[in-house]
PDB file of N, CA and C in Angstrom:
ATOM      1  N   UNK A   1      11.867 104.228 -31.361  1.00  0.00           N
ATOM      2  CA  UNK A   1      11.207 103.803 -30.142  1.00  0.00           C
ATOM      3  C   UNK A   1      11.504 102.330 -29.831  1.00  0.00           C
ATOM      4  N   UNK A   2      11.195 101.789 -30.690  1.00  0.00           N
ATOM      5  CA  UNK A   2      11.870 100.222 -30.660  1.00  0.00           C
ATOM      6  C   UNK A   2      13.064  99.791 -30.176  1.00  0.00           C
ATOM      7  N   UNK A   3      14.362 100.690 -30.798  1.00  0.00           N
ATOM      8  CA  UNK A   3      15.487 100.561 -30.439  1.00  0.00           C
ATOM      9  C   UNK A   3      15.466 100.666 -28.916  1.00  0.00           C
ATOM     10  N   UNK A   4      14.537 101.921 -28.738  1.00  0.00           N
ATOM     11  CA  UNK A   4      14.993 102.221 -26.971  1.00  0.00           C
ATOM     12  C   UNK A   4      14.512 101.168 -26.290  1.00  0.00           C
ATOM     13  N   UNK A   5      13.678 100.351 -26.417  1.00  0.00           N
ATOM     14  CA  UNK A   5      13.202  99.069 -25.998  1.00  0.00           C
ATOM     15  C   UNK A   5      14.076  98.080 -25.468  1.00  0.00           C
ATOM     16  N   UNK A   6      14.577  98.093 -26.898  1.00  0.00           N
ATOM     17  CA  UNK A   6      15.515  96.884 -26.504  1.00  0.00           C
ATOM     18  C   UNK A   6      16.972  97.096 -26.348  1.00  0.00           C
ATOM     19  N   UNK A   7      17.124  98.419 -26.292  1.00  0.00           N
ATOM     20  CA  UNK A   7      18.298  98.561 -25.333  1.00  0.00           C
ATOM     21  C   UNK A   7      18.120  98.263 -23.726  1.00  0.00           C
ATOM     22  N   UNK A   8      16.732  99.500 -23.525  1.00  0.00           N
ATOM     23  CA  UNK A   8      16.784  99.045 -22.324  1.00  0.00           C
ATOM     24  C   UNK A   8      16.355  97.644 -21.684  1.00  0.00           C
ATOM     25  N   UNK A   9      15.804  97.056 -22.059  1.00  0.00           N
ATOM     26  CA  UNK A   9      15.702  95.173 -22.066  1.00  0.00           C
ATOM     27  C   UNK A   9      17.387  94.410 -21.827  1.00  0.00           C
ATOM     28  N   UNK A  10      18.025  95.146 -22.428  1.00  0.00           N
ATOM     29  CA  UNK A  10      19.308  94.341 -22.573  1.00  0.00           C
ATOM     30  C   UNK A  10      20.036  94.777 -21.232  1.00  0.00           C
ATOM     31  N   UNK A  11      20.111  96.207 -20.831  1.00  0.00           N
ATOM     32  CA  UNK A  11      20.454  97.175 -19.299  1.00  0.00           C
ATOM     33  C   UNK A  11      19.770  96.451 -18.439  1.00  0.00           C
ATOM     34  N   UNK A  12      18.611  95.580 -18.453  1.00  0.00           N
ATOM     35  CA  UNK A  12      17.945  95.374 -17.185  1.00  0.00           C
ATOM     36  C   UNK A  12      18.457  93.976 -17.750  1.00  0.00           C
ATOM     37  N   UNK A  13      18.680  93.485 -18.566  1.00  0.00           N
ATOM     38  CA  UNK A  13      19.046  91.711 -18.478  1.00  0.00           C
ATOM     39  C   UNK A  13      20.656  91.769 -17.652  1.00  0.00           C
ATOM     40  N   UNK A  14      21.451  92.806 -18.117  1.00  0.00           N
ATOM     41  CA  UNK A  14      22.934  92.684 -17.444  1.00  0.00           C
ATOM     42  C   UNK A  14      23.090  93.260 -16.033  1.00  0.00           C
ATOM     43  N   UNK A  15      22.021  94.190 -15.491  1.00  0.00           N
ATOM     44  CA  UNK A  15      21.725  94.162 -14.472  1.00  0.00           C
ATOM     45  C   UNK A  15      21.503  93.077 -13.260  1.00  0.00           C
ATOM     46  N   UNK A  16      20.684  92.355 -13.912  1.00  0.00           N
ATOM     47  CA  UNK A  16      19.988  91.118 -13.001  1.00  0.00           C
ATOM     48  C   UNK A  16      20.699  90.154 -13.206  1.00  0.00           C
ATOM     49  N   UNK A  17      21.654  90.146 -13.882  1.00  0.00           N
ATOM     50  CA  UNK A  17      22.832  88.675 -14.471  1.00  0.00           C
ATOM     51  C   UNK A  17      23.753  89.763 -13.218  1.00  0.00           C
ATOM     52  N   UNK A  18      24.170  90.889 -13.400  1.00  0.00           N
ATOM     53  CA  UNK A  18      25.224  91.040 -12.011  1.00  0.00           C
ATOM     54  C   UNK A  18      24.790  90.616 -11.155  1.00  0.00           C
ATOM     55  N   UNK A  19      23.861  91.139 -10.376  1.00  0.00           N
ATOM     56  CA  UNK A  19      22.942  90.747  -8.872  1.00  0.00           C
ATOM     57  C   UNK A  19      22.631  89.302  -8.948  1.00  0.00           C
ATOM     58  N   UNK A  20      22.693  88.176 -10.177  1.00  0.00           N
ATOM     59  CA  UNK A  20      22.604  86.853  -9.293  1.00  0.00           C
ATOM     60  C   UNK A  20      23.852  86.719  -9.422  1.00  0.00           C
ATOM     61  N   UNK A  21      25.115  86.711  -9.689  1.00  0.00           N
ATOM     62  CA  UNK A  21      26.273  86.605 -10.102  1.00  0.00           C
ATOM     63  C   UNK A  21      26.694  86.976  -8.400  1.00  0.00           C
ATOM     64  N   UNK A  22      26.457  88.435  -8.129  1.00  0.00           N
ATOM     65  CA  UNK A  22      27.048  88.492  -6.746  1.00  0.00           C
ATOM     66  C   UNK A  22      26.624  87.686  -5.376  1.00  0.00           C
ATOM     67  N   UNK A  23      25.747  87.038  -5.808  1.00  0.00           N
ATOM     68  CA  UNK A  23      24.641  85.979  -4.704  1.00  0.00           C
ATOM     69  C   UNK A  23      26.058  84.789  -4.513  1.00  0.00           C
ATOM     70  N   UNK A  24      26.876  84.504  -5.625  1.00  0.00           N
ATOM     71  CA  UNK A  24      27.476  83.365  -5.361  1.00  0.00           C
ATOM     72  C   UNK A  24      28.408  83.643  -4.559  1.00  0.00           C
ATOM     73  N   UNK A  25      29.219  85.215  -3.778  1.00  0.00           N
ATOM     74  CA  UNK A  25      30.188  85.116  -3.175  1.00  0.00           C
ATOM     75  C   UNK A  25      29.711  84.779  -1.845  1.00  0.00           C
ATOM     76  N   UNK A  26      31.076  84.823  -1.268  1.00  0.00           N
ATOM     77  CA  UNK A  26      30.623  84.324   0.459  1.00  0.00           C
ATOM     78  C   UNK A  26      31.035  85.569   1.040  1.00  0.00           C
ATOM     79  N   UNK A  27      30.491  86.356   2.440  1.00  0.00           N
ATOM     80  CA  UNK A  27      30.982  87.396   2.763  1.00  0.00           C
ATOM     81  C   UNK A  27      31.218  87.310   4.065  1.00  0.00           C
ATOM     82  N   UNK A  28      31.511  86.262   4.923  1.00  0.00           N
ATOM     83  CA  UNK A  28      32.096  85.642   6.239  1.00  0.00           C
ATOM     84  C   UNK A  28      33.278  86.821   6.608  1.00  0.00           C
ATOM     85  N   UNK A  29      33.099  87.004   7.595  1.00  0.00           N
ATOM     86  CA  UNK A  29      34.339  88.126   7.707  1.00  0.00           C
ATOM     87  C   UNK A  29      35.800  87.105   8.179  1.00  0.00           C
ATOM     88  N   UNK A  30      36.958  87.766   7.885  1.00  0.00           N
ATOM     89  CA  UNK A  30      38.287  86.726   7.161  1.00  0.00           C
ATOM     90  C   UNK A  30      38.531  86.614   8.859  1.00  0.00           C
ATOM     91  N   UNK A  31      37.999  87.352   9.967  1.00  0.00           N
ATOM     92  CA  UNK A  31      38.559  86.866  11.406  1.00  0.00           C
ATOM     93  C   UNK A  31      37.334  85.608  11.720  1.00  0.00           C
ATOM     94  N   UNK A  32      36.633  85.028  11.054  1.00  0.00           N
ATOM     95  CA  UNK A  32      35.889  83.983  11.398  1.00  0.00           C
ATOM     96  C   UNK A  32      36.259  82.948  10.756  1.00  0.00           C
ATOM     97  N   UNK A  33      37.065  82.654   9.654  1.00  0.00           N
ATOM     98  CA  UNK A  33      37.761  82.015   8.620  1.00  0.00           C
ATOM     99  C   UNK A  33      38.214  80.801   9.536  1.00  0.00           C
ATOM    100  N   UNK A  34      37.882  79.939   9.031  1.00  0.00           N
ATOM    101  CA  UNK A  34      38.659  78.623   9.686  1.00  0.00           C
ATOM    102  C   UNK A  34      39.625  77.988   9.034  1.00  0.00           C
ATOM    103  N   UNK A  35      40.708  77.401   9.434  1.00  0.00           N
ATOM    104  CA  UNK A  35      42.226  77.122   8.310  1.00  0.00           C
ATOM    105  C   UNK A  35      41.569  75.962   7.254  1.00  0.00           C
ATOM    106  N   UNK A  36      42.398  76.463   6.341  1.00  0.00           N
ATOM    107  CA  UNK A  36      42.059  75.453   4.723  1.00  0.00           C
ATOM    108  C   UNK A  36      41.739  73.979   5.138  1.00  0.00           C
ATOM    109  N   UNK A  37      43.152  73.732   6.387  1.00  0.00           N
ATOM    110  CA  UNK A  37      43.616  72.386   6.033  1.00  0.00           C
ATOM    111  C   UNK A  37      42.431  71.673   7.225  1.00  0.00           C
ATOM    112  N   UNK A  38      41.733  72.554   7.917  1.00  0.00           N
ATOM    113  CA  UNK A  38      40.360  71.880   8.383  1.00  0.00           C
ATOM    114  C   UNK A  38      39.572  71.447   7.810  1.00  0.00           C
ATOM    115  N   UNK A  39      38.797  72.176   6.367  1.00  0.00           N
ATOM    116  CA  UNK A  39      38.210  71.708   5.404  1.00  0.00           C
ATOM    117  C   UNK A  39      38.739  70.661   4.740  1.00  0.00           C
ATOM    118  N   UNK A  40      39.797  70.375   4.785  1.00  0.00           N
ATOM    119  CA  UNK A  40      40.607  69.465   3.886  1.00  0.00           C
ATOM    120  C   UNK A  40      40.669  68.126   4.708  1.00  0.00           C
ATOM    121  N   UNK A  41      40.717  67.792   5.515  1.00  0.00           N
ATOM    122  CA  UNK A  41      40.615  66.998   6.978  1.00  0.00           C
ATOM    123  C   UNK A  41      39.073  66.546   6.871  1.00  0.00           C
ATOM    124  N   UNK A  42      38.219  67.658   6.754  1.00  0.00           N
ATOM    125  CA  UNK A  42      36.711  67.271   7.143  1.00  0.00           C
ATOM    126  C   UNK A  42      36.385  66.488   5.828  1.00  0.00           C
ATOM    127  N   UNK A  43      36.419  66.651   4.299  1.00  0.00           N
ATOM    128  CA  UNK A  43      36.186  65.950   3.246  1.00  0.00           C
ATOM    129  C   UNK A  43      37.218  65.198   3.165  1.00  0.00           C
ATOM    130  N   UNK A  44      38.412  64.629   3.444  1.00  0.00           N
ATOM    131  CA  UNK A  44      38.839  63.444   3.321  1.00  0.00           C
ATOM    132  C   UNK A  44      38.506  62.439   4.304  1.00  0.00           C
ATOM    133  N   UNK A  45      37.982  63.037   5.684  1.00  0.00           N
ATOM    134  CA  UNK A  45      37.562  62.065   6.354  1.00  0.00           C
ATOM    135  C   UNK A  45      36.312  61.333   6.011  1.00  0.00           C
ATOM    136  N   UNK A  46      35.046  62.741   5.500  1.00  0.00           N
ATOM    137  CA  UNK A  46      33.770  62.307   5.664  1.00  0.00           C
ATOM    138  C   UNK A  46      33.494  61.487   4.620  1.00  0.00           C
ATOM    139  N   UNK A  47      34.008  61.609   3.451  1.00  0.00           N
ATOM    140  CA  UNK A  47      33.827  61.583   1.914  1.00  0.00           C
ATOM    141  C   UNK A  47      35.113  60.743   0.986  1.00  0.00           C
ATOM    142  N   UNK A  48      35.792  60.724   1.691  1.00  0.00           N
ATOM    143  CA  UNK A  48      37.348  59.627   0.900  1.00  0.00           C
ATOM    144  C   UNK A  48      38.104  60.923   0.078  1.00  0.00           C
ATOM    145  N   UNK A  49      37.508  62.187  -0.171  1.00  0.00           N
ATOM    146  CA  UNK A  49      37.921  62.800  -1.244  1.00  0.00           C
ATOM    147  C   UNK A  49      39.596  62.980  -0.751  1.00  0.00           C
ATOM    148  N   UNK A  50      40.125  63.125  -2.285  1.00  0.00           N
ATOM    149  CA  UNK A  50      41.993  63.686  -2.453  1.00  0.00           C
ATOM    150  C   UNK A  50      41.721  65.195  -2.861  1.00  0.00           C
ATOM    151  N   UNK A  51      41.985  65.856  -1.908  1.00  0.00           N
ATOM    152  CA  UNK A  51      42.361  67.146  -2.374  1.00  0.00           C
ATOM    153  C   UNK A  51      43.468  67.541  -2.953  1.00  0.00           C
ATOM    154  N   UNK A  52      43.104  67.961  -3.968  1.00  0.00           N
ATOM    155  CA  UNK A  52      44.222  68.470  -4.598  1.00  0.00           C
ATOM    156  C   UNK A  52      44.986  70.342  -4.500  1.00  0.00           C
ATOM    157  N   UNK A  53      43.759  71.014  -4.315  1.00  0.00           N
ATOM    158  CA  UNK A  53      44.326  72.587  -4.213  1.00  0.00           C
ATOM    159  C   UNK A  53      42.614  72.988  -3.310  1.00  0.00           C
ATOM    160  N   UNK A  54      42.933  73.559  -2.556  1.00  0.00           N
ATOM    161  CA  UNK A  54      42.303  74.708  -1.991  1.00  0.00           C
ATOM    162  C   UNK A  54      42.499  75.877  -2.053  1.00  0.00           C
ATOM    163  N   UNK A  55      41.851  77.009  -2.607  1.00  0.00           N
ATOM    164  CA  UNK A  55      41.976  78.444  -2.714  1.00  0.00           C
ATOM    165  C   UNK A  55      40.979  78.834  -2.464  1.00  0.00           C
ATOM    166  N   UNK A  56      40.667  80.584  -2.366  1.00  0.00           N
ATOM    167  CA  UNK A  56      40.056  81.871  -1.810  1.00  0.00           C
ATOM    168  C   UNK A  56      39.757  82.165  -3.388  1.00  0.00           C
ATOM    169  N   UNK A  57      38.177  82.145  -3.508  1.00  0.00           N
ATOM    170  CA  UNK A  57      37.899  82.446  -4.567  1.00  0.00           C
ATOM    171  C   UNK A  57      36.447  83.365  -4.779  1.00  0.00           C
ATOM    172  N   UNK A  58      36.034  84.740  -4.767  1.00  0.00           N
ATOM    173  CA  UNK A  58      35.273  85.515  -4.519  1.00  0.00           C
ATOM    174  C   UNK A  58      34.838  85.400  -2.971  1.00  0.00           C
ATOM    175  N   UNK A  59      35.830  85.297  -2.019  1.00  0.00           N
ATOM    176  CA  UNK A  59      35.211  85.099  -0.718  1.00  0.00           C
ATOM    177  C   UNK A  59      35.268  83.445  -0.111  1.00  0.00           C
ATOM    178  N   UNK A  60      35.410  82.425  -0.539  1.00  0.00           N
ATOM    179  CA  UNK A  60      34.298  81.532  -1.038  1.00  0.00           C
ATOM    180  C   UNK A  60      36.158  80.328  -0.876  1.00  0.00           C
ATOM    181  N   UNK A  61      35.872  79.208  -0.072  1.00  0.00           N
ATOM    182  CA  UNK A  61      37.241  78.120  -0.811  1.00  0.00           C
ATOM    183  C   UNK A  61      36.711  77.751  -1.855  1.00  0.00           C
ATOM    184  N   UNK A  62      37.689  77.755  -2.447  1.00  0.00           N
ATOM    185  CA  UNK A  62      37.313  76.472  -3.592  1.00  0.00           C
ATOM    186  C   UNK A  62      37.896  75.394  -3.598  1.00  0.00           C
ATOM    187  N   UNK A  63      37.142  74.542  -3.716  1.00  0.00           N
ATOM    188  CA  UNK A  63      38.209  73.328  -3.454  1.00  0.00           C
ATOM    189  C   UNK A  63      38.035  72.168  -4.643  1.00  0.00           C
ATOM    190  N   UNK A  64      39.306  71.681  -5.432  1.00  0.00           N
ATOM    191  CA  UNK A  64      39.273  70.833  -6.716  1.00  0.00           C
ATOM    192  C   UNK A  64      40.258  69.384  -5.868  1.00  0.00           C
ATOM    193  N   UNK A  65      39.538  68.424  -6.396  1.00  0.00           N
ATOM    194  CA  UNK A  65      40.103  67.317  -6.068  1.00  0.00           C
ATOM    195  C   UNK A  65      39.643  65.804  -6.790  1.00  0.00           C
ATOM    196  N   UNK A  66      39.743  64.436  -6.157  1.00  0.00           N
ATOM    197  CA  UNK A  66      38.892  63.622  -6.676  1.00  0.00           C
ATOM    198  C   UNK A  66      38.373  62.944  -5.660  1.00  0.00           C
ATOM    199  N   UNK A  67      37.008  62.422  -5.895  1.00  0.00           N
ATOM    200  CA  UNK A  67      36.342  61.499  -4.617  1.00  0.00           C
ATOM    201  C   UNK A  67      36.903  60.147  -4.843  1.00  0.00           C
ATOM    202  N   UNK A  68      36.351  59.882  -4.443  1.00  0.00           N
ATOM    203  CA  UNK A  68      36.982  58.176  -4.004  1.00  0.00           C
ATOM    204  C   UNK A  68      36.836  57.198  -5.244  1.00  0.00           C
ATOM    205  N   UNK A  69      36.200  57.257  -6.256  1.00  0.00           N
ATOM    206  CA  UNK A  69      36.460  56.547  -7.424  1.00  0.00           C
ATOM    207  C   UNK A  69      36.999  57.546  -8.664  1.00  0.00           C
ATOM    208  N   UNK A  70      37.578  58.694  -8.420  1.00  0.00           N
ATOM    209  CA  UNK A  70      38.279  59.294  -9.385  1.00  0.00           C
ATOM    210  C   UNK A  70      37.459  59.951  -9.904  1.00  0.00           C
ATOM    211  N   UNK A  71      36.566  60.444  -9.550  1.00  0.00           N
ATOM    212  CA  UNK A  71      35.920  61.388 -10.658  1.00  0.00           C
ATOM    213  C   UNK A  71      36.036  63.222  -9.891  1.00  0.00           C
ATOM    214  N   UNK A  72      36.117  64.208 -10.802  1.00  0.00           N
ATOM    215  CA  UNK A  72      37.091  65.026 -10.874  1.00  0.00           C
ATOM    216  C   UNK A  72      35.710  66.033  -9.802  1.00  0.00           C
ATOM    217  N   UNK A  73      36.018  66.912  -8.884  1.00  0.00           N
ATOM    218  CA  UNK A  73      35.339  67.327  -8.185  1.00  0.00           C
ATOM    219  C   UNK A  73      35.945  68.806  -8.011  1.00  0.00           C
ATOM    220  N   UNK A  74      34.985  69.766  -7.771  1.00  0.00           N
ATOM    221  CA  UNK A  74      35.049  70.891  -7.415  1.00  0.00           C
ATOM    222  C   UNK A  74      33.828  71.703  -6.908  1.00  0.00           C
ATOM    223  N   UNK A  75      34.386  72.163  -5.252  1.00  0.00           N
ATOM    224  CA  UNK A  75      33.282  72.682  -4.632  1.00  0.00           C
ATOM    225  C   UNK A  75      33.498  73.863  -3.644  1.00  0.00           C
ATOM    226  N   UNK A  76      32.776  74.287  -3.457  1.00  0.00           N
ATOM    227  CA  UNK A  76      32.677  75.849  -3.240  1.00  0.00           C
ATOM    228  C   UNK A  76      32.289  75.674  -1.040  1.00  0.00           C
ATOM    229  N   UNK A  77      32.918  76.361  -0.687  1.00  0.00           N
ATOM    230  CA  UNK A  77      32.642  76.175   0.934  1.00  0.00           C
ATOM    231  C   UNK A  77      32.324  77.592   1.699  1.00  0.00           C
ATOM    232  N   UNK A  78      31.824  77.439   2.296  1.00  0.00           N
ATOM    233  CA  UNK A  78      31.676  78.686   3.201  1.00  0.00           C
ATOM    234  C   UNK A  78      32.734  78.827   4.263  1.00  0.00           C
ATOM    235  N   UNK A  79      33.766  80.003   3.852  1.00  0.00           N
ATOM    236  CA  UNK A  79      35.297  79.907   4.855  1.00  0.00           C
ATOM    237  C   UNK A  79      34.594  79.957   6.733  1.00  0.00           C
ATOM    238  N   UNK A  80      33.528  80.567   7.284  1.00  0.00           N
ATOM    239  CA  UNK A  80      33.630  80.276   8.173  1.00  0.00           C
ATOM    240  C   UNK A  80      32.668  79.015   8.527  1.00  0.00           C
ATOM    241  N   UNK A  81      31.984  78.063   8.415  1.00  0.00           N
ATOM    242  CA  UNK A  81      31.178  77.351   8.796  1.00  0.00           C
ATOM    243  C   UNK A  81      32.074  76.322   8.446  1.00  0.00           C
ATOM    244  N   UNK A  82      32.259  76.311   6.881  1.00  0.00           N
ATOM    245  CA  UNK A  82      32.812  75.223   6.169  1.00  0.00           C
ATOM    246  C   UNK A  82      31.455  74.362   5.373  1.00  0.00           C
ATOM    247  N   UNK A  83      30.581  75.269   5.383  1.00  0.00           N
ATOM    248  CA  UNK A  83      29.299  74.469   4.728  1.00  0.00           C
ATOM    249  C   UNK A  83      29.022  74.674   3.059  1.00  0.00           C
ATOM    250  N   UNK A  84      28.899  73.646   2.945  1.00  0.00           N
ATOM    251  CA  UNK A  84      28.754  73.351   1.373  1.00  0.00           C
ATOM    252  C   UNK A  84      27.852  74.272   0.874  1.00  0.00           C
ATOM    253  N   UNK A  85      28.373  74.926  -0.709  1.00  0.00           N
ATOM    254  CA  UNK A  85      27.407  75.784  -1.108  1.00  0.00           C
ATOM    255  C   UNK A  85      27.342  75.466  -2.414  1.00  0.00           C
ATOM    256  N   UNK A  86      28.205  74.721  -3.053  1.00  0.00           N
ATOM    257  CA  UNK A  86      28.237  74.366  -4.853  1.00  0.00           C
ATOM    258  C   UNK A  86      29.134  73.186  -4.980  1.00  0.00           C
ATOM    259  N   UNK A  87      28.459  72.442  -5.803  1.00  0.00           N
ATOM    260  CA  UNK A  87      29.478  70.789  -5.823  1.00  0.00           C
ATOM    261  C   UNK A  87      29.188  70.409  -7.619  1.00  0.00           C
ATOM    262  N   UNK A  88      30.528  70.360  -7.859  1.00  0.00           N
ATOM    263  CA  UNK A  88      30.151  69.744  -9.403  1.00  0.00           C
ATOM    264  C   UNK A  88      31.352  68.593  -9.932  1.00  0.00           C
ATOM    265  N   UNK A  89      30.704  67.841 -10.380  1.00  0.00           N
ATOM    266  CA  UNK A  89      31.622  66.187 -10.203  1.00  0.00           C
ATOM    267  C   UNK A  89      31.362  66.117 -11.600  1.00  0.00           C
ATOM    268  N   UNK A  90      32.496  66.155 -12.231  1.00  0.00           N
ATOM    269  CA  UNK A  90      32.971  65.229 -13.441  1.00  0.00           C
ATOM    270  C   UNK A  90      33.020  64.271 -13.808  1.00  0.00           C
ATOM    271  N   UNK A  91      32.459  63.062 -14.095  1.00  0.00           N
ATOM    272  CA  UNK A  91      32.025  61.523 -13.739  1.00  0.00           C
ATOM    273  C   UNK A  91      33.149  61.049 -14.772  1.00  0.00           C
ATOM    274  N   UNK A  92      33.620  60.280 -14.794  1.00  0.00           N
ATOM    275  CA  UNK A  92      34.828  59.799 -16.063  1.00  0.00           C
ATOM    276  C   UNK A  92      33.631  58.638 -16.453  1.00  0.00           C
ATOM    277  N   UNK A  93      34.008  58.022 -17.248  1.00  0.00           N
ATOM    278  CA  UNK A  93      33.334  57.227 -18.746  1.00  0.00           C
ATOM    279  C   UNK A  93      32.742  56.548 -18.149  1.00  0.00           C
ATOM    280  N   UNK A  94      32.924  55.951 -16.851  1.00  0.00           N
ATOM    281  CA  UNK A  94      32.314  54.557 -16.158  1.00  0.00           C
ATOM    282  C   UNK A  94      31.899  55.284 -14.635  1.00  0.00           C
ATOM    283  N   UNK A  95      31.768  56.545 -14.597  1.00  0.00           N
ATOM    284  CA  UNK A  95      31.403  57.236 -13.110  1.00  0.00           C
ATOM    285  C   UNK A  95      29.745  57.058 -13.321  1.00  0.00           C
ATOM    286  N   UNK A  96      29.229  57.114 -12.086  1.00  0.00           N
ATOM    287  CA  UNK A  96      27.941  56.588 -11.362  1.00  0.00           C
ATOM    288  C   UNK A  96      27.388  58.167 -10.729  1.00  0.00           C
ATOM    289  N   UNK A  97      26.439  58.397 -10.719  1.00  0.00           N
ATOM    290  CA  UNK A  97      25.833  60.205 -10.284  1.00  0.00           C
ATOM    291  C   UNK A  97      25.017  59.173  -8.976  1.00  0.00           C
ATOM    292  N   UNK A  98      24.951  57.952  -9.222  1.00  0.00           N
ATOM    293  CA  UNK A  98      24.017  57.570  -8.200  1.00  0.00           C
ATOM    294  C   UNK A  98      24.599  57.009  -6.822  1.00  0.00           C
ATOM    295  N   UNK A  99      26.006  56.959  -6.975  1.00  0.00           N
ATOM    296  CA  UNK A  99      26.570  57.167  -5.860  1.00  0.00           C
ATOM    297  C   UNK A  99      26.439  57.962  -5.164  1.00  0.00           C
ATOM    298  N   UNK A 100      25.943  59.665  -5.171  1.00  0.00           N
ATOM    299  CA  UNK A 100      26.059  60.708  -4.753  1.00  0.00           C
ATOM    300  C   UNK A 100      24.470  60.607  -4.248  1.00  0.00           C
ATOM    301  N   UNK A 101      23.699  59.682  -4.746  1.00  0.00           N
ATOM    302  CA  UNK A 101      21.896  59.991  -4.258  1.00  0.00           C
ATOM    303  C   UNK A 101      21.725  59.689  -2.756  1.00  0.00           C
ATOM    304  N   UNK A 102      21.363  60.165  -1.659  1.00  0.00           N
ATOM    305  CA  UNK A 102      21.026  59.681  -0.507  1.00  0.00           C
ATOM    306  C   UNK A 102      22.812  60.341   0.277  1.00  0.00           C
ATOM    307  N   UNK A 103      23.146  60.648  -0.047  1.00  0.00           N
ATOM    308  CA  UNK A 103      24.753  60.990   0.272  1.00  0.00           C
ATOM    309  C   UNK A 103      24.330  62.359   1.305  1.00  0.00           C
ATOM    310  N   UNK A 104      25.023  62.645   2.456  1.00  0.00           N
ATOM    311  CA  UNK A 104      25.128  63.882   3.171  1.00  0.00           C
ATOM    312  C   UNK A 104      25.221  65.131   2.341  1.00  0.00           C
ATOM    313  N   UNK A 105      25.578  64.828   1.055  1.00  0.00           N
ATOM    314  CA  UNK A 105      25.960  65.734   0.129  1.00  0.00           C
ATOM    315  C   UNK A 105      24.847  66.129  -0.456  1.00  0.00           C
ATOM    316  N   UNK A 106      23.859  65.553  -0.799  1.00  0.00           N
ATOM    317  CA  UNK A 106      23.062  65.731  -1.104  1.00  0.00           C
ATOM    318  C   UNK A 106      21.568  66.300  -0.897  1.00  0.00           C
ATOM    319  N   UNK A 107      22.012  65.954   0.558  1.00  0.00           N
ATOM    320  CA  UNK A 107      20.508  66.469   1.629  1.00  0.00           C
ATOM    321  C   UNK A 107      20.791  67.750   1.521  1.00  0.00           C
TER     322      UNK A 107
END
């Protein structure tokens, strides 16, 4: 009886790990898609960032690059809006998180 417990405990934990897992794609239909190199235009203008690669990744750009003092960036966009949905910055040895406080990025 026990066993069946915690099997089924473990069926409903990998269950609910799929269903938030699928929350992260984007599902914009690909005729609303706006070109890469718009997104790429809009964060080097707004933000200083160097893009380095943009790709199609569960729906979703991804985009890896560095902001304006070198610290290593990768963030997730919504292909038709172009609105930010995941941002994660790699700070190198002497990078600042408090640059990013009060930032458009942040609101």
């Amino acid at each position: 009886m026990k066993s069946g417990s915690i099997a089924h405990a473990a069926l409903l934990s990998l269950l609910l790990s799929g269903y938030a897992l699928a929350d992260d794609d984007c599902s914009d239909p690909v005729s609303d898609w706006q070109p890469r190199d718009t997104l790429r235009q809009q964060v080097e203008r707004q933000y200083g960032w160097s893009v380095q690669r943009i790709k199609v990744d569960d729906g979703c750009y991804e985009l890896k690059g560095l902001d304006r003092k070198g610290n290593a960036i990768e963030a997730s966009y919504s292909p038709a809006s172009l609105r930010l949905r995941t941002l994660e910055i790699h700070f190198r040895d002497d990078g600042d998180a408090r640059d990013y406080l009060g930032s458009p990025l942040t609101e």
